[in-house]
Protein backbone atom coordinates (compact mmCIF):
# COMPACT_ATOMS: atom_id res chain seq x y z
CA UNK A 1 13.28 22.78 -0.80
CA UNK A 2 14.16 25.28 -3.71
CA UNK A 3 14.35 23.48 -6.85
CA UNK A 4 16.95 24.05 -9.61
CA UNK A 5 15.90 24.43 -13.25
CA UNK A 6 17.84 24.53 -16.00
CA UNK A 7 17.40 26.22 -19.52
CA UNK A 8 17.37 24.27 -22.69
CA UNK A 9 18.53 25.60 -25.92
CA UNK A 10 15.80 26.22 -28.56
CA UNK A 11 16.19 22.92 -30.34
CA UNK A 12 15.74 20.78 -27.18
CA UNK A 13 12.28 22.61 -26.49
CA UNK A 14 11.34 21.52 -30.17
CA UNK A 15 12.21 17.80 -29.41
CA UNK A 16 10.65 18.05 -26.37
CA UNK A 17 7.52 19.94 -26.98
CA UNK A 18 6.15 17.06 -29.69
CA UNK A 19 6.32 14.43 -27.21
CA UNK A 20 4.92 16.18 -24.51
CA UNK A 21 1.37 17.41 -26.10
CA UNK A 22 1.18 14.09 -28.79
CA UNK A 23 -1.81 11.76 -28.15
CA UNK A 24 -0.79 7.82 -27.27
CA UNK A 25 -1.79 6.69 -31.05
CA UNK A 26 -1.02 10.08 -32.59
CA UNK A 27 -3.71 10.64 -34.45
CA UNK A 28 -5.74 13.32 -32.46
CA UNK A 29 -4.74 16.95 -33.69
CA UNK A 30 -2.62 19.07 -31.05
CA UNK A 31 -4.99 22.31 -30.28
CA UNK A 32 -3.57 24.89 -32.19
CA UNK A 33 -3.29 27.65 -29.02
CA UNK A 34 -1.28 24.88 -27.44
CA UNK A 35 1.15 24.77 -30.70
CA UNK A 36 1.01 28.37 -30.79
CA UNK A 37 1.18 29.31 -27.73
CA UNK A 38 4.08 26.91 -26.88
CA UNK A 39 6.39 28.14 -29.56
CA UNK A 40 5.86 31.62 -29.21
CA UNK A 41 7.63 30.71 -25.97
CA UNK A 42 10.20 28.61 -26.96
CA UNK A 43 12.78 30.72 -25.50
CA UNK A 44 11.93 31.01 -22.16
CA UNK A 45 10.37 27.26 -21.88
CA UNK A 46 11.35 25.76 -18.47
CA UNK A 47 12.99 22.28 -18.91
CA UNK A 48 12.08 20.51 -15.04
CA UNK A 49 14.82 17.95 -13.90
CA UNK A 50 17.31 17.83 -11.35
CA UNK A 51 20.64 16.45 -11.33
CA UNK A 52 20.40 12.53 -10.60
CA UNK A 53 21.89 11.69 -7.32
CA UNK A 54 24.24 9.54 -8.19
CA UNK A 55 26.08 11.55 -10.62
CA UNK A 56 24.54 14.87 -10.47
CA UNK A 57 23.96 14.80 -14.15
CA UNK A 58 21.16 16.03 -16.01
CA UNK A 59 19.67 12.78 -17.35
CA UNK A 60 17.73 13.48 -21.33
CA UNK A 61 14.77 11.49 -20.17
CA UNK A 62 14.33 13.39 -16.99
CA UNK A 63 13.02 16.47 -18.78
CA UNK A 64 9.42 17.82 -18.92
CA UNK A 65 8.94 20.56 -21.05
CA UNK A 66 6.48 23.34 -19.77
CA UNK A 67 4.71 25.93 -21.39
CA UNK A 68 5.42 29.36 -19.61
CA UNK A 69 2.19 30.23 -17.69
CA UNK A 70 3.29 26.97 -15.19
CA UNK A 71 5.38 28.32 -12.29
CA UNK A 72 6.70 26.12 -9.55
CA UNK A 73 3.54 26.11 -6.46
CA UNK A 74 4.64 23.12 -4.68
CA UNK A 75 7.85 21.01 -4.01
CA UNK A 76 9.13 18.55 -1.80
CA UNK A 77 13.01 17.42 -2.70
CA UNK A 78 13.24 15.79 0.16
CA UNK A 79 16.28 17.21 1.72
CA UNK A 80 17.23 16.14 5.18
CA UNK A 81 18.99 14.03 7.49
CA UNK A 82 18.96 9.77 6.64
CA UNK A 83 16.62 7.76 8.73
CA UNK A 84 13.97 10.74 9.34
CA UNK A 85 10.51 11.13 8.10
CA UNK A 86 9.20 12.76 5.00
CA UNK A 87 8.06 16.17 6.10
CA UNK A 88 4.75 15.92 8.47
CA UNK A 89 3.55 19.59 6.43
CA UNK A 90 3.10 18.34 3.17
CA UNK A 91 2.76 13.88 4.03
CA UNK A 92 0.23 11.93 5.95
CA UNK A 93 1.61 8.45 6.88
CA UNK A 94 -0.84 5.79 6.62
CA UNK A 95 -0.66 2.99 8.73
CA UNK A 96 -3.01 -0.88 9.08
CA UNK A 97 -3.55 -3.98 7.41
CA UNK A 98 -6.98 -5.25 6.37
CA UNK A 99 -5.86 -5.38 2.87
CA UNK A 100 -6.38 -1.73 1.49
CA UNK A 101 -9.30 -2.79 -0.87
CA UNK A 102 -7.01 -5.30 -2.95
CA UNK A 103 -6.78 -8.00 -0.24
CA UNK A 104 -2.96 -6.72 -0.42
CA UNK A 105 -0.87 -8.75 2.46
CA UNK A 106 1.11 -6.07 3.80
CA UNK A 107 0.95 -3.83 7.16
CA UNK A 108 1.73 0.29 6.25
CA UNK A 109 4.21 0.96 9.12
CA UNK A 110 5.66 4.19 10.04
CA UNK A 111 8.87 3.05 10.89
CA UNK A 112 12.22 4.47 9.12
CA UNK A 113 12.88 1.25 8.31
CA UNK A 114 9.80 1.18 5.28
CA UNK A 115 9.73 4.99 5.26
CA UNK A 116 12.37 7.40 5.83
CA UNK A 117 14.43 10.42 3.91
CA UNK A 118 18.15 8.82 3.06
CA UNK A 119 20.18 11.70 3.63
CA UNK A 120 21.10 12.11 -0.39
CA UNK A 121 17.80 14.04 -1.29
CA UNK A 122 15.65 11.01 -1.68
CA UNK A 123 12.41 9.86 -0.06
CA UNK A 124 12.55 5.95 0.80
CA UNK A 125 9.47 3.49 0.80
CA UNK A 126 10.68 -0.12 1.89
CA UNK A 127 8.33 -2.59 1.28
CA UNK A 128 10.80 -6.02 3.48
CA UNK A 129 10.31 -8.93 5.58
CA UNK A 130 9.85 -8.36 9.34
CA UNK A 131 9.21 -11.64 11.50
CA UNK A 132 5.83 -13.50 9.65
CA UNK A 133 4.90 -10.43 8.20
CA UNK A 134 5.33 -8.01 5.32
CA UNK A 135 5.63 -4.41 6.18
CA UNK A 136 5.94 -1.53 3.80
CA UNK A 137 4.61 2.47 3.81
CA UNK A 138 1.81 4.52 2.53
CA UNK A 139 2.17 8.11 2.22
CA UNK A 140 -0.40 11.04 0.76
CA UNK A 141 -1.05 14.36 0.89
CA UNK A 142 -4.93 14.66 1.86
CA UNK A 143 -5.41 17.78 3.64
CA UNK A 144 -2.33 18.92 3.23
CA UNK A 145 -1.68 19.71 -0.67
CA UNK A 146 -4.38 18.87 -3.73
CA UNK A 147 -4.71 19.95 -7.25
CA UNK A 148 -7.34 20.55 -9.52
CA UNK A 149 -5.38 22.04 -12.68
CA UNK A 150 -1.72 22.45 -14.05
CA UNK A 151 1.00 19.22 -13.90
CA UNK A 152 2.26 17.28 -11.24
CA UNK A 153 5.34 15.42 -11.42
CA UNK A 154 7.32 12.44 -9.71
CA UNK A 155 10.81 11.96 -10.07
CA UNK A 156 11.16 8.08 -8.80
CA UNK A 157 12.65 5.13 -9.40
CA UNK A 158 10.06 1.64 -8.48
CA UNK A 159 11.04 -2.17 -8.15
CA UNK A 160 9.83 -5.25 -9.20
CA UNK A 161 9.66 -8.28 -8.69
CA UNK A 162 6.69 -11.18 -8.06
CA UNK A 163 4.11 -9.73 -5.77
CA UNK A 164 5.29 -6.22 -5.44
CA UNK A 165 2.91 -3.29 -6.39
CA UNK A 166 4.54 -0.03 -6.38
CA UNK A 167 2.49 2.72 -7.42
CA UNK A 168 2.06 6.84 -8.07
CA UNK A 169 -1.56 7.69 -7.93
CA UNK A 170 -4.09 10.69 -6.30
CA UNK A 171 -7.24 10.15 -4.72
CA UNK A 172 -10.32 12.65 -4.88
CA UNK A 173 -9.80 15.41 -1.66
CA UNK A 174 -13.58 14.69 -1.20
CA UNK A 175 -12.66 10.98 -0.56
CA UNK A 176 -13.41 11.30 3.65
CA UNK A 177 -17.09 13.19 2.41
CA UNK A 178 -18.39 11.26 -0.70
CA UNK A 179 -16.68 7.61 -0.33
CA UNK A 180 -15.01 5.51 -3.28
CA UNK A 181 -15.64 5.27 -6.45
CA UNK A 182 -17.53 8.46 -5.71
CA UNK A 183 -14.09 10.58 -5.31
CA UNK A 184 -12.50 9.16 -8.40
CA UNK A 185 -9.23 7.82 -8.74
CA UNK A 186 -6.30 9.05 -11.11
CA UNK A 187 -3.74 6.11 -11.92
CA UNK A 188 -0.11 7.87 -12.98
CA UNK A 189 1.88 4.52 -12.90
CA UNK A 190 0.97 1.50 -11.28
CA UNK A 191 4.17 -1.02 -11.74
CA UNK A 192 2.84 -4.66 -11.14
CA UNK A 193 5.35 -7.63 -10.88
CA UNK A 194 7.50 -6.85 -13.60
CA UNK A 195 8.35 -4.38 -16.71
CA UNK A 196 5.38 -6.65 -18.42
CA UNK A 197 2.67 -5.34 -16.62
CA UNK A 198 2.17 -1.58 -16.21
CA UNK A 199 -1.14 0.13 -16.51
CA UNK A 200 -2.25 3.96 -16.34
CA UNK A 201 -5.67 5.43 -16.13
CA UNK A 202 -8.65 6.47 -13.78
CA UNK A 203 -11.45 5.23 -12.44
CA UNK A 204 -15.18 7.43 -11.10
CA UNK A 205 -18.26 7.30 -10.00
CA UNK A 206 -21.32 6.06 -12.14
CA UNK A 207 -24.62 7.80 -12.87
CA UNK A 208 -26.48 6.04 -10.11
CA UNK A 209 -24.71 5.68 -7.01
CA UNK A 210 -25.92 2.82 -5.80
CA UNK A 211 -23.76 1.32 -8.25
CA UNK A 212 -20.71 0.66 -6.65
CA UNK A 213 -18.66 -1.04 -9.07
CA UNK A 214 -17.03 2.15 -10.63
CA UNK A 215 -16.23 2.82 -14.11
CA UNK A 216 -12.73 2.26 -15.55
CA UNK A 217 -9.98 3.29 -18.45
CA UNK A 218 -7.34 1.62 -18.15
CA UNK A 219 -4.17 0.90 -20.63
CA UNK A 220 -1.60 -1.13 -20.18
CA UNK A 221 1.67 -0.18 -21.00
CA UNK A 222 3.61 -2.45 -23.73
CA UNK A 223 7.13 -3.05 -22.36
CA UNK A 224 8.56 -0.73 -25.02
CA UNK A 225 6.73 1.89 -23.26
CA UNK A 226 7.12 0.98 -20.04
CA UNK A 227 9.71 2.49 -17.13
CA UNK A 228 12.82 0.55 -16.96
CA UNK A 229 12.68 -0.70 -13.10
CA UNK A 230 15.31 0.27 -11.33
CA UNK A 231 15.99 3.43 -12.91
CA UNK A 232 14.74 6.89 -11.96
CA UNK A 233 11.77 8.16 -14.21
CA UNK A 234 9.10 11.35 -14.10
CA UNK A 235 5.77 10.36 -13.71
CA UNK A 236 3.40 13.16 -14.59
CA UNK A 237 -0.01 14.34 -15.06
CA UNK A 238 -1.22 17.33 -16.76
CA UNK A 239 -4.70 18.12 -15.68
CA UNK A 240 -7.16 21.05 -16.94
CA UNK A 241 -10.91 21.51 -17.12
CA UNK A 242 -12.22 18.24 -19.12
CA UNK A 243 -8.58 17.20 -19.60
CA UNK A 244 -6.47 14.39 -17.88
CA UNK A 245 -2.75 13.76 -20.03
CA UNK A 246 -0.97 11.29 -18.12
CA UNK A 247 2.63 10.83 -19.40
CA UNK A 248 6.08 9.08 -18.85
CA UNK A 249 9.60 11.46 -19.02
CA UNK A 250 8.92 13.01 -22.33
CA UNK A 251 5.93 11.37 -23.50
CA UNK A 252 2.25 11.27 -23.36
CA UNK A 253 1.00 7.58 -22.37
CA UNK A 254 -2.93 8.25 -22.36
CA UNK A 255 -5.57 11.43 -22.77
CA UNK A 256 -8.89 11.53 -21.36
CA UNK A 257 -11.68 13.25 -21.71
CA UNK A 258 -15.46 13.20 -20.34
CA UNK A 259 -15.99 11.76 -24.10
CA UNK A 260 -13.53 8.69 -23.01
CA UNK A 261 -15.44 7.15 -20.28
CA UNK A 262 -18.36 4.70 -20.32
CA UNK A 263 -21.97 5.82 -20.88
CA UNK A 264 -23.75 6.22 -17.49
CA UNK A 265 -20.55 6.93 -16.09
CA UNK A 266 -19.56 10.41 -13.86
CA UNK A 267 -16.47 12.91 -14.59
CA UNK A 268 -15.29 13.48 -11.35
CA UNK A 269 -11.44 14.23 -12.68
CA UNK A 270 -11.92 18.03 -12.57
CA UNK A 271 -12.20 17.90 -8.75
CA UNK A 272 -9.48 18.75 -6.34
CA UNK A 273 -7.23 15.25 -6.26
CA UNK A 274 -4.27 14.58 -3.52
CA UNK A 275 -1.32 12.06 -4.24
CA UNK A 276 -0.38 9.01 -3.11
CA UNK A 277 3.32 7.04 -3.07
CA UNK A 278 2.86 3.40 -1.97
CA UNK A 279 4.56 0.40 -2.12
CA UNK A 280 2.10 -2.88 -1.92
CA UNK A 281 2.70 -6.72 -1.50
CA UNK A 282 0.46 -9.60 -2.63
CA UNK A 283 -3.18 -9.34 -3.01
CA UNK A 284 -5.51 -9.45 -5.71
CA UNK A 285 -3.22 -8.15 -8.55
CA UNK A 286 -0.01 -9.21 -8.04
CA UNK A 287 -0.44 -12.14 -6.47
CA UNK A 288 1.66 -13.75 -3.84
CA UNK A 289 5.39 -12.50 -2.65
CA UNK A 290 8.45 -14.26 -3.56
CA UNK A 291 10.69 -14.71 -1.18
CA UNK A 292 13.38 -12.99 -3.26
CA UNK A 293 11.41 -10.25 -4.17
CA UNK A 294 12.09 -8.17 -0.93
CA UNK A 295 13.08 -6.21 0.18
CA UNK A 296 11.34 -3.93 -2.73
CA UNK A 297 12.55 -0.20 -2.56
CA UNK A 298 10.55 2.87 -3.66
CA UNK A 299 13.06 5.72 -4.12
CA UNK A 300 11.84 9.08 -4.78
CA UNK A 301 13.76 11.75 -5.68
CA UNK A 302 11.26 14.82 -5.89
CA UNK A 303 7.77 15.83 -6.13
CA UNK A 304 6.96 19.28 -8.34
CA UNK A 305 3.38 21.09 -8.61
CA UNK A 306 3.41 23.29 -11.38
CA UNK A 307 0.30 25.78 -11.63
């Protein structure tokens, strides 16, 4: 469960640092304590990655620079024997049909067979064929581990393929209390079908709350920008008060702010939020399953709250 970090020489923390604080079309101004403060640090800047478990190599587009004040507060590296369950102190497994609210055609199992640890340091979320039925697995952290502030990060690698949702996301903590929209939603990746159709984003509550169709930013990913399926990626947000930076390895992919959301809309993102790792199949958005398309593996290799 101890992670391993590795120090970067000066000039990798300047490549780095750009990416990581640079708006998605560049043109709003980087606060000047963050440029400030961030250099003054250079040396002792904390480059998170692990070696990738196929080669233990440090892969470039692994790294996420962090400024100093962010120390490790939460970690799963999912270390443990192949075919047993992600660790029952930090994970809820969710389990049902009835479509999830997307009229998605899978049942969340908790079998090893859709989710299990695979004995190399790497959480597994199956999303296959059983009988007449697609099964797959649901996983969060409600009541277990949340966040309000600082940057969570997902090292993972997600599939494609026609009909397949895989997706990195959090949930408001208050979600069992207040209901949806009302908790807000946080998007980090959702990968839909293919490398052509990725989105970020989040979605709250409105101003009157009888209104149940919630308010939404959304942007979807150009392919250049995209993750390469198949490969293992960081998923991160970077949350403070009045701040949500959602980003992809190295760089930023969309800022919000309360100024960024519709009028009569509610900014719920400052709010505790838990995580959720999910693989979904059919439905609304993607549409229906190829045959060909499973089974459709999730592999995770960590998950790091820095605070």
């Amino acid at each position: 469960m101890t992670p391993r970090f590795i120090r970067r020489p000066l000039h990798a923390c300047g490549r780095y640092l750009r990416d990581l604080f640079r708006s998605p079309n560049g043109t709003r101004p980087v606060p000047i304590w963050v440029v400030v403060g961030s250099f003054a640090a250079t040396a002792s800047l904390v480059a998170a990655g692990v070696d990738a478990a196929a080669n233990g190599s440090l892969q470039s587009n692994d790294l996420v620079t962090l400024q100093t004040d962010l120390g490790l507060v939460a970690a799963d590296e999912f270390s443990g024997a192949a075919g047993t369950l992600p660790s029952a102190r930090m994970w809820n497994i969710r389990t049902g049909d009835g479509g999830w609210g997307n009229d998605e055609k899978q049942t969340y199992t908790d079998s090893p067979q859709n989710v299990s640890l695979d004995g190399s340091g790497n959480l597994r979320i199956v999303a296959r064929r059983d009988g007449d039925r697609v099964t797959s697995a649901r996983i969060d952290t409600l009541g277990k581990f949340d966040t309000s502030t600082g940057l969570l990060a997902v090292r993972a690698r997600l599939p494609e393929g026609q009909g397949i949702h895989p997706a990195i996301w959090m949930l408001g903590s208050g979600l069992e209390v207040v209901g949806y929209p009302e908790s807000g939603e946080i998007d980090i990746y959702e990968h839909v079908n293919s490398v052509q159709d990725n989105s970020v984003g989040a979605i709250g509550p409105r101003t009157d709350l009888s209104i149940k169709t919630p308010w939404k930013v959304q942007r979807r990913l150009p392919a250049a920008e995209a993750a390469t399926p198949g490969a293992y990626h960081v998923y991160w947000v970077y949350r403070q008060p009045g701040l949500v930076r959602i980003g992809l390895d190295g760089d930023t992919v969309i800022t919000l702010t309360p100024d960024d959301i519709p009028a009569q809309s509610v900014w719920v993102m400052d709010d505790p939020f838990f995580l959720v790792l999910n693989v979904a199949a059919g439905g609304e958005w993607p549409g229906p399953v190829d045959a060909d398309a499973l089974p459709a593996e999730m592999s995770v290799d960590w998950v790091r709250m820095y605070g």
